[in-house]
N, C-alpha and C. Protein backbone atom coordinates (compact mmCIF):
# COMPACT_ATOMS: atom_id res chain seq x y z
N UNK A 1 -22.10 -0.51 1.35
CA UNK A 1 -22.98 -1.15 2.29
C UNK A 1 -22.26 -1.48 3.59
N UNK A 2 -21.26 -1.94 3.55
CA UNK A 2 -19.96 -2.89 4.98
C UNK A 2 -19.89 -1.03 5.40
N UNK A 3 -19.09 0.02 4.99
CA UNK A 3 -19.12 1.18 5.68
C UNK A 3 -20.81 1.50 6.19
N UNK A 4 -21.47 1.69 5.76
CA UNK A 4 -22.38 2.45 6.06
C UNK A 4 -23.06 1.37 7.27
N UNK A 5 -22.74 -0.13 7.80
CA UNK A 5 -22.82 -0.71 8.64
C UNK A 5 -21.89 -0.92 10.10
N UNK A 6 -21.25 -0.19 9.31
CA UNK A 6 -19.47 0.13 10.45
C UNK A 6 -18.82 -1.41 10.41
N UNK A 7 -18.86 -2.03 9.18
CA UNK A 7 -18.29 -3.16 9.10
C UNK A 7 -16.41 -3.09 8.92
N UNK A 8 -15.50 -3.21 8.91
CA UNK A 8 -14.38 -2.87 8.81
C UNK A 8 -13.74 -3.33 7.79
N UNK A 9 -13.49 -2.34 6.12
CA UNK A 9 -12.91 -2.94 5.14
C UNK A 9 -11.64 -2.33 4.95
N UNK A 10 -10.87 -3.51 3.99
CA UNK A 10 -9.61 -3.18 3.91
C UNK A 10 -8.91 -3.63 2.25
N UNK A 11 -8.46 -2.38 1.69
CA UNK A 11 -8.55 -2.42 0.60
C UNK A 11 -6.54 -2.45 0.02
N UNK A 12 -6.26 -3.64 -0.28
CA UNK A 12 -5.03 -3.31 -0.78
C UNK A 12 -4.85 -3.22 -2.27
N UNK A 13 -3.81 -2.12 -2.90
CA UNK A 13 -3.68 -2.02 -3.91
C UNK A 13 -5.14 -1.23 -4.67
N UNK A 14 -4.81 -2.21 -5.84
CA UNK A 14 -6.64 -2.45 -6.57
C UNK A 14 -7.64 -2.13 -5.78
N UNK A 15 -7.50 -2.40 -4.54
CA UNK A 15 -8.41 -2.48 -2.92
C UNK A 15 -8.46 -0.90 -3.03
N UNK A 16 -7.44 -0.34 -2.61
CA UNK A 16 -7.67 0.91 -2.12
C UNK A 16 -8.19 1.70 -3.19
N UNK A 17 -7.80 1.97 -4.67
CA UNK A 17 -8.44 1.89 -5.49
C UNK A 17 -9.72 1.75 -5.85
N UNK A 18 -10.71 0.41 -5.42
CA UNK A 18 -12.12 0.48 -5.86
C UNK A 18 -12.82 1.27 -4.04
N UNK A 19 -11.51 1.49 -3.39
CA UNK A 19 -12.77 1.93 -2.50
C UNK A 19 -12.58 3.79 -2.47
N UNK A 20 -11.48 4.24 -3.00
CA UNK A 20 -12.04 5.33 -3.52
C UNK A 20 -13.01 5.83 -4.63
N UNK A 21 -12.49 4.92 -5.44
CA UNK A 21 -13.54 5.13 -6.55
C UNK A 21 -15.23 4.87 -6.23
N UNK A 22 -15.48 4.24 -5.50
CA UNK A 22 -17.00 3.79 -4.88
C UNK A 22 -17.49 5.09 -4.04
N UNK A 23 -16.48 6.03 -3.39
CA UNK A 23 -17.24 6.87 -2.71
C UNK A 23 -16.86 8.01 -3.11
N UNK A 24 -16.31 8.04 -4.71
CA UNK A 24 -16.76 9.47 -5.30
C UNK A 24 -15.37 9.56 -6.05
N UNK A 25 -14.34 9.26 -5.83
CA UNK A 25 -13.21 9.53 -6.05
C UNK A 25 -12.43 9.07 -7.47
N UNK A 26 -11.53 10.29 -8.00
CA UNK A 26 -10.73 9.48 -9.69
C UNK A 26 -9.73 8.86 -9.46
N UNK A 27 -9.86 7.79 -10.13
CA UNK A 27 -8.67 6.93 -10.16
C UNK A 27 -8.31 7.05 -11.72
N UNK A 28 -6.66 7.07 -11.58
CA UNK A 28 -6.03 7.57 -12.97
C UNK A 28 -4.16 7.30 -12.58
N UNK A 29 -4.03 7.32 -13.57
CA UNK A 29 -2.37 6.70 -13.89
C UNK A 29 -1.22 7.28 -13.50
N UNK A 30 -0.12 7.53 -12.29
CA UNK A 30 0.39 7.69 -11.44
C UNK A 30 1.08 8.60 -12.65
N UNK A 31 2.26 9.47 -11.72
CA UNK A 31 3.33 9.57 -12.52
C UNK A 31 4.23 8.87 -12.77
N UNK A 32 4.29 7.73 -12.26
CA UNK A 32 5.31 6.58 -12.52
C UNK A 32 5.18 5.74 -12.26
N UNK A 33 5.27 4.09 -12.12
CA UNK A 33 5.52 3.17 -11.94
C UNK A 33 6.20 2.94 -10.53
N UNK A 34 5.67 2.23 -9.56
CA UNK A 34 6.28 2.33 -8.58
C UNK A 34 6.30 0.73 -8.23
N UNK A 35 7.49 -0.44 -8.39
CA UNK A 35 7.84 -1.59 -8.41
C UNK A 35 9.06 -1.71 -7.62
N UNK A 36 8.70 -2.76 -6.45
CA UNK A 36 9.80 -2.91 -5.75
C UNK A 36 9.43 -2.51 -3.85
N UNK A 37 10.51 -2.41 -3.83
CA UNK A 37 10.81 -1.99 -2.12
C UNK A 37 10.88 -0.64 -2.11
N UNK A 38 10.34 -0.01 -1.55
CA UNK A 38 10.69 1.41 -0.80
C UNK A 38 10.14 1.88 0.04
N UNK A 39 11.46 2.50 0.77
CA UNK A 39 11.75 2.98 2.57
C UNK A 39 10.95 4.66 2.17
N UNK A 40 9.88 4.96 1.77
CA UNK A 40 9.92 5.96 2.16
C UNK A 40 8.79 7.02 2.38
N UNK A 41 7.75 5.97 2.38
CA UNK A 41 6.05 5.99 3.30
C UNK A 41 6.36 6.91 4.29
N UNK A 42 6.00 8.05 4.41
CA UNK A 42 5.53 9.29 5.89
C UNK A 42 4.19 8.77 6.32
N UNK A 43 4.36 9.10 7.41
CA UNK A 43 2.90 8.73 8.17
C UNK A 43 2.11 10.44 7.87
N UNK A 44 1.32 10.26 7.43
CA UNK A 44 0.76 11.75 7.68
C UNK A 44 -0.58 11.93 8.86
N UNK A 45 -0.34 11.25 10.05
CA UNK A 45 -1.78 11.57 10.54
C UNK A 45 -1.43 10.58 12.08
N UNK A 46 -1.89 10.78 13.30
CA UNK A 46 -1.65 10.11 14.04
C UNK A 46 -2.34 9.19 14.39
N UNK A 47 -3.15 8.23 13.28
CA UNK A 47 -4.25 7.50 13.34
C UNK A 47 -3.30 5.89 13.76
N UNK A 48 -3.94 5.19 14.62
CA UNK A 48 -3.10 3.85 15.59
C UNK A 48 -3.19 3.04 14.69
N UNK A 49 -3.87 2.94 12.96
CA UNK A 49 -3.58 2.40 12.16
C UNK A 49 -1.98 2.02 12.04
N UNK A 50 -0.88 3.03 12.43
CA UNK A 50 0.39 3.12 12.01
C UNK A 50 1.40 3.07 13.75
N UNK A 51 0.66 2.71 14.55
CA UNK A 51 0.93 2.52 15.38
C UNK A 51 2.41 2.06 15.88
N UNK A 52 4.01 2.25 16.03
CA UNK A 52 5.16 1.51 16.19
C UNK A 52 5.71 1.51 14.75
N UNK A 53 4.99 2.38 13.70
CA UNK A 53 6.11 2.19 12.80
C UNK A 53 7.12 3.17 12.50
N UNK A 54 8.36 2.83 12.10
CA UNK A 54 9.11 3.97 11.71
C UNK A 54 8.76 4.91 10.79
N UNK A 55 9.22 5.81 11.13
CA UNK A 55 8.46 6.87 10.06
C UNK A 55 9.85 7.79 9.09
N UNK A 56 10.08 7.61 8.26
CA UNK A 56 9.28 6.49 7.40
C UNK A 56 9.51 5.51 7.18
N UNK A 57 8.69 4.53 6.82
CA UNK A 57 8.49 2.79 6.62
C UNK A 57 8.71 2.05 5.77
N UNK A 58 9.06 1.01 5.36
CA UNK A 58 9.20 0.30 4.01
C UNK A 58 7.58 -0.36 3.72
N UNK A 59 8.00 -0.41 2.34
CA UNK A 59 6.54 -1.50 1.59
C UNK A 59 6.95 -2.22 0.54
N UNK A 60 6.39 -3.17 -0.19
CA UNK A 60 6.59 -3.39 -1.53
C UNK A 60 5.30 -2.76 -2.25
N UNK A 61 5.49 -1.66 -3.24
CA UNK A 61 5.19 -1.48 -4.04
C UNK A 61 4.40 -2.58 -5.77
N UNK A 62 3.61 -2.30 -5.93
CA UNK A 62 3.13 -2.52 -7.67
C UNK A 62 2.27 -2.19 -8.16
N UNK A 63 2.52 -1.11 -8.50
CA UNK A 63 1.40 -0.08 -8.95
C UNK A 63 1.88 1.08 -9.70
N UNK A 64 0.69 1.53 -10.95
CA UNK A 64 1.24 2.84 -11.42
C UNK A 64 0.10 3.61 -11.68
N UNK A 65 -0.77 2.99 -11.36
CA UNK A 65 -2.62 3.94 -10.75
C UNK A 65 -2.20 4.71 -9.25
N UNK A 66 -2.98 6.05 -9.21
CA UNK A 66 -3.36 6.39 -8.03
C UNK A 66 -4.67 6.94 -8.07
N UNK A 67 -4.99 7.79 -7.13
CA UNK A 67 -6.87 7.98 -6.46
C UNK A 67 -6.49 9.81 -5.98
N UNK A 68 -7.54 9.89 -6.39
CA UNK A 68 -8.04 11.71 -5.27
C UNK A 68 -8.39 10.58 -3.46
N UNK A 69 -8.63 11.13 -3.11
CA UNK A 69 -9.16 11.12 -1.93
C UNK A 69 -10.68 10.98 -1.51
N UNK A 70 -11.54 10.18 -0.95
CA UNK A 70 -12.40 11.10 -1.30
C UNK A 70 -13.24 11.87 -0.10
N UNK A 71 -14.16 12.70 -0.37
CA UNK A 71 -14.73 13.83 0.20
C UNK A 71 -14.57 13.14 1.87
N UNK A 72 -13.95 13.74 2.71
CA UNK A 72 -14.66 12.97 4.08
C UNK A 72 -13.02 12.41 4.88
N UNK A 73 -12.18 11.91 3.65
CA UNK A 73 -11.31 10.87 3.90
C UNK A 73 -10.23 11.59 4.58
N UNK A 74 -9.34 10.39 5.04
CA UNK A 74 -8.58 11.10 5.83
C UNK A 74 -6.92 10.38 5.12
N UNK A 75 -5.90 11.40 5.12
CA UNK A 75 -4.64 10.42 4.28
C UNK A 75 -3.69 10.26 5.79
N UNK A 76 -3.45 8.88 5.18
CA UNK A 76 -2.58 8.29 6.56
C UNK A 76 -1.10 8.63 6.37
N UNK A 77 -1.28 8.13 4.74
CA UNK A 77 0.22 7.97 4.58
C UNK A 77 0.61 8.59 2.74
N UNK A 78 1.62 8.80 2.60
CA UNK A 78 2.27 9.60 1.56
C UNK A 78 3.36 9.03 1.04
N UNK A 79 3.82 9.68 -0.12
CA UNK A 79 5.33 9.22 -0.90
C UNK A 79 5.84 10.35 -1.55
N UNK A 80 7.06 10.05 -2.38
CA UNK A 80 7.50 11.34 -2.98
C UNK A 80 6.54 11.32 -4.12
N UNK A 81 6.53 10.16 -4.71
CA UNK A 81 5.76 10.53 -5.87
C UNK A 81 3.91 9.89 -6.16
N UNK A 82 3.70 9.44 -4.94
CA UNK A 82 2.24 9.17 -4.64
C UNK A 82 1.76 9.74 -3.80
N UNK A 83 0.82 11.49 -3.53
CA UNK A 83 0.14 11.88 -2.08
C UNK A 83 -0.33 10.69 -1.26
N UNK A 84 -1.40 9.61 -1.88
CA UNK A 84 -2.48 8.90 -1.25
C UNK A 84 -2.15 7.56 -1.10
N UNK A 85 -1.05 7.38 -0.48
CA UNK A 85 -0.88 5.67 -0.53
C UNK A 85 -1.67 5.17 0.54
N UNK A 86 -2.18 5.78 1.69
CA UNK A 86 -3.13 5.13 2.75
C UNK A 86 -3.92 6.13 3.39
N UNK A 87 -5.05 5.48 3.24
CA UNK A 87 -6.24 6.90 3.71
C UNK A 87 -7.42 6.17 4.60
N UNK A 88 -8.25 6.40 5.65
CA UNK A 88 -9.24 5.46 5.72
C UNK A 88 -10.83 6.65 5.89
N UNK A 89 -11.67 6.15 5.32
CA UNK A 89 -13.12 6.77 5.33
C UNK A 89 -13.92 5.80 6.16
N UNK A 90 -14.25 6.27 7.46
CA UNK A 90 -15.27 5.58 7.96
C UNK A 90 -14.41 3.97 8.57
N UNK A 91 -14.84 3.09 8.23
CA UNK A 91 -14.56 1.51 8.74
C UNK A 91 -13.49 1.48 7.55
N UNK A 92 -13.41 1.95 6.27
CA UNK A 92 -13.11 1.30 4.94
C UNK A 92 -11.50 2.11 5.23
N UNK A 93 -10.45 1.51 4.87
CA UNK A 93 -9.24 1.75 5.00
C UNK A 93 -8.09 1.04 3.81
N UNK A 94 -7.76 1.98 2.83
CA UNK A 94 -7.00 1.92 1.43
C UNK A 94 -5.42 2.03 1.50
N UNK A 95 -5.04 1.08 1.61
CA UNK A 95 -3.39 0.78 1.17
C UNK A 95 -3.19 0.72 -0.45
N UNK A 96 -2.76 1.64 -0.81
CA UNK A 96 -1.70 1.38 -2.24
C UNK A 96 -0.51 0.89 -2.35
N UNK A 97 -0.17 0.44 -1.27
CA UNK A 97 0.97 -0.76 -1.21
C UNK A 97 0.93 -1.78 -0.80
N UNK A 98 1.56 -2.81 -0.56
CA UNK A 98 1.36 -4.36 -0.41
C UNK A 98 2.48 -4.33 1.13
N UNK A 99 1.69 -4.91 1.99
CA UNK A 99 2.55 -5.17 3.23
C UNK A 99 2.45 -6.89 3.68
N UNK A 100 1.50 -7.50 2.47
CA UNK A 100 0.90 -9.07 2.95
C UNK A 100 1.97 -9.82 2.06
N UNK A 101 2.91 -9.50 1.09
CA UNK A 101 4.05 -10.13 0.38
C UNK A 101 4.81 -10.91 0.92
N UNK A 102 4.88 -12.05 0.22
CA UNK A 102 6.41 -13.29 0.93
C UNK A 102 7.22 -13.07 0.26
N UNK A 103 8.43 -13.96 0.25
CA UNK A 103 9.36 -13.86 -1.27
C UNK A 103 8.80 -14.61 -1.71
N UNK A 104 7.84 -15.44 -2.18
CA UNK A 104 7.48 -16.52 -2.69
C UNK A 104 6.87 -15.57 -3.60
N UNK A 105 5.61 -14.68 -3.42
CA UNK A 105 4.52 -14.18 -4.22
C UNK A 105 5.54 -12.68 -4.89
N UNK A 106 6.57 -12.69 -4.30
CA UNK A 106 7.49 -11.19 -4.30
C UNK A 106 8.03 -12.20 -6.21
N UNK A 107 8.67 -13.14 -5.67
CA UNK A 107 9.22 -14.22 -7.19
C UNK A 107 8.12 -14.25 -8.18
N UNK A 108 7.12 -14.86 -7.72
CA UNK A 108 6.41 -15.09 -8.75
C UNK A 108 5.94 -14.17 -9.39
N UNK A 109 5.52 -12.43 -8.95
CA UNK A 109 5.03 -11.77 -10.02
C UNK A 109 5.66 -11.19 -10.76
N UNK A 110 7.04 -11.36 -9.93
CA UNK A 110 8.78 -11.32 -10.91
C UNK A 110 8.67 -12.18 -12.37
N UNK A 111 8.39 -13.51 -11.96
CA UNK A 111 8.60 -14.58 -12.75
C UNK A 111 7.41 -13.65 -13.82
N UNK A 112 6.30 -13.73 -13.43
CA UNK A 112 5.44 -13.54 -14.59
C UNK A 112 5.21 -11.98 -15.26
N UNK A 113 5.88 -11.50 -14.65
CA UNK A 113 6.07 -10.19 -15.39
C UNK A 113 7.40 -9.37 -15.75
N UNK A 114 8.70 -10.17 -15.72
CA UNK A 114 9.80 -10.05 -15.65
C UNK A 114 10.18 -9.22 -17.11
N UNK A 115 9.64 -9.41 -18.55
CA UNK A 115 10.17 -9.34 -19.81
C UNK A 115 9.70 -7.70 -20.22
N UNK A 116 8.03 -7.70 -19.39
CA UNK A 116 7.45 -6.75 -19.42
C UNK A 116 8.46 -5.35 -18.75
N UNK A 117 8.74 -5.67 -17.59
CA UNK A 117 9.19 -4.86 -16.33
C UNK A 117 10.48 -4.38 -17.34
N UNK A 118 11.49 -4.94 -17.82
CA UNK A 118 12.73 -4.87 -18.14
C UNK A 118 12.34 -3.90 -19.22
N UNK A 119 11.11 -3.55 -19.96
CA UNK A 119 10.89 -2.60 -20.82
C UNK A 119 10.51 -0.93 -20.07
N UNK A 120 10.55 -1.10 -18.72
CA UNK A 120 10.58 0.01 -17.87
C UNK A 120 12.34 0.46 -17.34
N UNK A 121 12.72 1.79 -18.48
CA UNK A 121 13.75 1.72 -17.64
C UNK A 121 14.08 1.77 -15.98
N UNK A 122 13.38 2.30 -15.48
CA UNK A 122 13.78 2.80 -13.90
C UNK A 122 13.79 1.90 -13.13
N UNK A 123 13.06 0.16 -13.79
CA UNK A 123 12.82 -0.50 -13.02
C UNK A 123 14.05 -1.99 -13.18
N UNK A 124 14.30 -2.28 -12.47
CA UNK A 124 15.12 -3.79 -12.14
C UNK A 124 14.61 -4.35 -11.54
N UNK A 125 14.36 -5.51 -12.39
CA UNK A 125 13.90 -6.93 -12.00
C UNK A 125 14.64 -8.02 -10.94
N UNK A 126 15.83 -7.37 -11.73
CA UNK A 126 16.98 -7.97 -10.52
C UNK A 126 17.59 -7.47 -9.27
N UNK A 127 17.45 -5.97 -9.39
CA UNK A 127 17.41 -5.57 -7.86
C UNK A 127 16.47 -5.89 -7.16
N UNK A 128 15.23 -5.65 -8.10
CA UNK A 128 13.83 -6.40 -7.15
C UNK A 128 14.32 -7.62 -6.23
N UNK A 129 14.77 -8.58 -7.15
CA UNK A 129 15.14 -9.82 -6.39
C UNK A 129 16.11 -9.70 -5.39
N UNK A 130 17.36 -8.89 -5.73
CA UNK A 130 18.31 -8.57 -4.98
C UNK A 130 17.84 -8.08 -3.30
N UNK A 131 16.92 -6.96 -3.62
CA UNK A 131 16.38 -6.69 -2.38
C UNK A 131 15.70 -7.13 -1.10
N UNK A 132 14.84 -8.32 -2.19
CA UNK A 132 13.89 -9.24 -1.02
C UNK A 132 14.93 -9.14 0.57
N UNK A 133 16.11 -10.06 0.44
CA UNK A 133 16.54 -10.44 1.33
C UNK A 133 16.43 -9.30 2.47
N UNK A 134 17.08 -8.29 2.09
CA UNK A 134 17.37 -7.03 3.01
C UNK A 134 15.93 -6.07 3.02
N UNK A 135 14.97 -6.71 2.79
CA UNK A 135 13.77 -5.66 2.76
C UNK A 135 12.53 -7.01 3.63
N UNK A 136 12.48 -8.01 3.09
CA UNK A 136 11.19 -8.80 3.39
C UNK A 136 11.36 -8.76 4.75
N UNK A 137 11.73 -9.01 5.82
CA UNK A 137 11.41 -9.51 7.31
C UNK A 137 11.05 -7.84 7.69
N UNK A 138 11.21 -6.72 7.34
CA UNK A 138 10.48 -5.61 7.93
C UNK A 138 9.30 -5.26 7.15
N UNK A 139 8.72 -5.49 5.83
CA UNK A 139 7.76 -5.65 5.58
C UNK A 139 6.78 -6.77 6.14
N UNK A 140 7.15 -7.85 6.16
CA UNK A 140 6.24 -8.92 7.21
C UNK A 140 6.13 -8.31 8.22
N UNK A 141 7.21 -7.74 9.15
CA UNK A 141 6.99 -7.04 10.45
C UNK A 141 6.14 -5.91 10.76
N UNK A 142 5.99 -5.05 9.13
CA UNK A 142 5.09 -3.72 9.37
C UNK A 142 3.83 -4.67 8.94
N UNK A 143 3.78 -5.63 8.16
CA UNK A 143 2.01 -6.25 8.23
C UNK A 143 1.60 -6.83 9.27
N UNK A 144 2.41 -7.51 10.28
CA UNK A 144 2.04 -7.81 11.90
C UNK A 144 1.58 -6.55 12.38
N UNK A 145 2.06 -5.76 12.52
CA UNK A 145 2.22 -4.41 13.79
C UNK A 145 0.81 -3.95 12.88
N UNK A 146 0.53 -3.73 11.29
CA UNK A 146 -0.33 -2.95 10.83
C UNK A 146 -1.65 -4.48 10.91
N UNK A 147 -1.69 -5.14 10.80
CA UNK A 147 -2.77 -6.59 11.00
C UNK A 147 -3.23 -6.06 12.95
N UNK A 148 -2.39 -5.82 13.52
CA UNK A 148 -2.86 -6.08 15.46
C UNK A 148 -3.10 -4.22 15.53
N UNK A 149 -2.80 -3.86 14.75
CA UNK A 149 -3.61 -2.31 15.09
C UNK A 149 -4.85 -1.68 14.43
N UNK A 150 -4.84 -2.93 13.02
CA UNK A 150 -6.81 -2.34 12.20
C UNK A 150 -7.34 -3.52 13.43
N UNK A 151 -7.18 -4.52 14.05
CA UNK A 151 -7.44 -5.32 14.73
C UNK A 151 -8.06 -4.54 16.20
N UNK A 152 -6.92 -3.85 16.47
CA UNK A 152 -7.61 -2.71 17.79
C UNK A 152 -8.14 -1.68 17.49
N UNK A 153 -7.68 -1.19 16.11
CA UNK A 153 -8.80 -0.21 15.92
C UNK A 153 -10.24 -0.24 16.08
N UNK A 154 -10.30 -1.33 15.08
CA UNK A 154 -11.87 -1.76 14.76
C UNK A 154 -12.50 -2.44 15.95
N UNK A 155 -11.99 -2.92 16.95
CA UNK A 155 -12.14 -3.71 18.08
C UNK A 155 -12.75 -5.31 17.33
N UNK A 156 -11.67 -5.70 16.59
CA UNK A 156 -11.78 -7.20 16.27
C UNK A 156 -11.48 -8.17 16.85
């Protein structure tokens, strides 16, 4: 209904997720687990969504779902092991990564999923933590720069 009004939605994670799935698209279980920080988002498209960022970019990651695309859509952004981490159809625009993270919410889903995670080999709980420091102030920085460009996109 918000697309087909040119209302401007924005779907993180789960987000990007139900908004492929709403306009046709499968959602199904990644090849891997992707937890943590990583530098290595390509921009695929010259849409001002991505406006000033390095290419490629950091995010925090938590996720091991991904999406087709769907019919129409356009992919912003890519990974080695996710095609579709950012795509937008119309007003509606899908991040499969998290760029709105503090260390605060970065700890806590540490804290509450820590025993689980440690049963993933590839993954560290404690580099997770280790990393915040040297990763969080350019993720806050790519959710400013990416917050003031869906902002001019959409003319908000």
């Amino acid at each position: 209904n918000s697309v087909e009004k040119n209302i401007p939605v924005l779907g993180i994670c789960l987000g990007s997720q139900l908004i492929a799935k709403t306009f046709g698209s499968n959602v199904y279980s990644g090849p891997k687990k992707e937890i943590g920080f990583y530098n290595d988002l390509t921009i695929s498209n010259d849409s001002g969504l991505f406006s000033g960022f390095q290419n490629p970019f950091t995010v925090f990651h938590w996720h091991g779902d991904t999406f087709d695309l769907p019919e129409g859509a356009v992919k912003l952004a890519s990974s080695e092991h996710y095609q579709n981490q950012a795509f937008q159809y119309k007003s509606a625009v899908g991040l499969q990564f998290h760029l709105e993270v503090n260390e605060e919410m970065v700890n806590l889903w540490l804290d509450n999923t820590e025993e689980k995670l440690q049963e993933i080999p590839y993954i560290d709980p404690k580099k997770i933590r280790s990393d915040i420091d040297e990763n969080i102030s350019t993720v806050k920085s790519n959710m400013k720069n990416f917050y003031n460009n869906f902002k001019s996109e959409f003319q908000l």
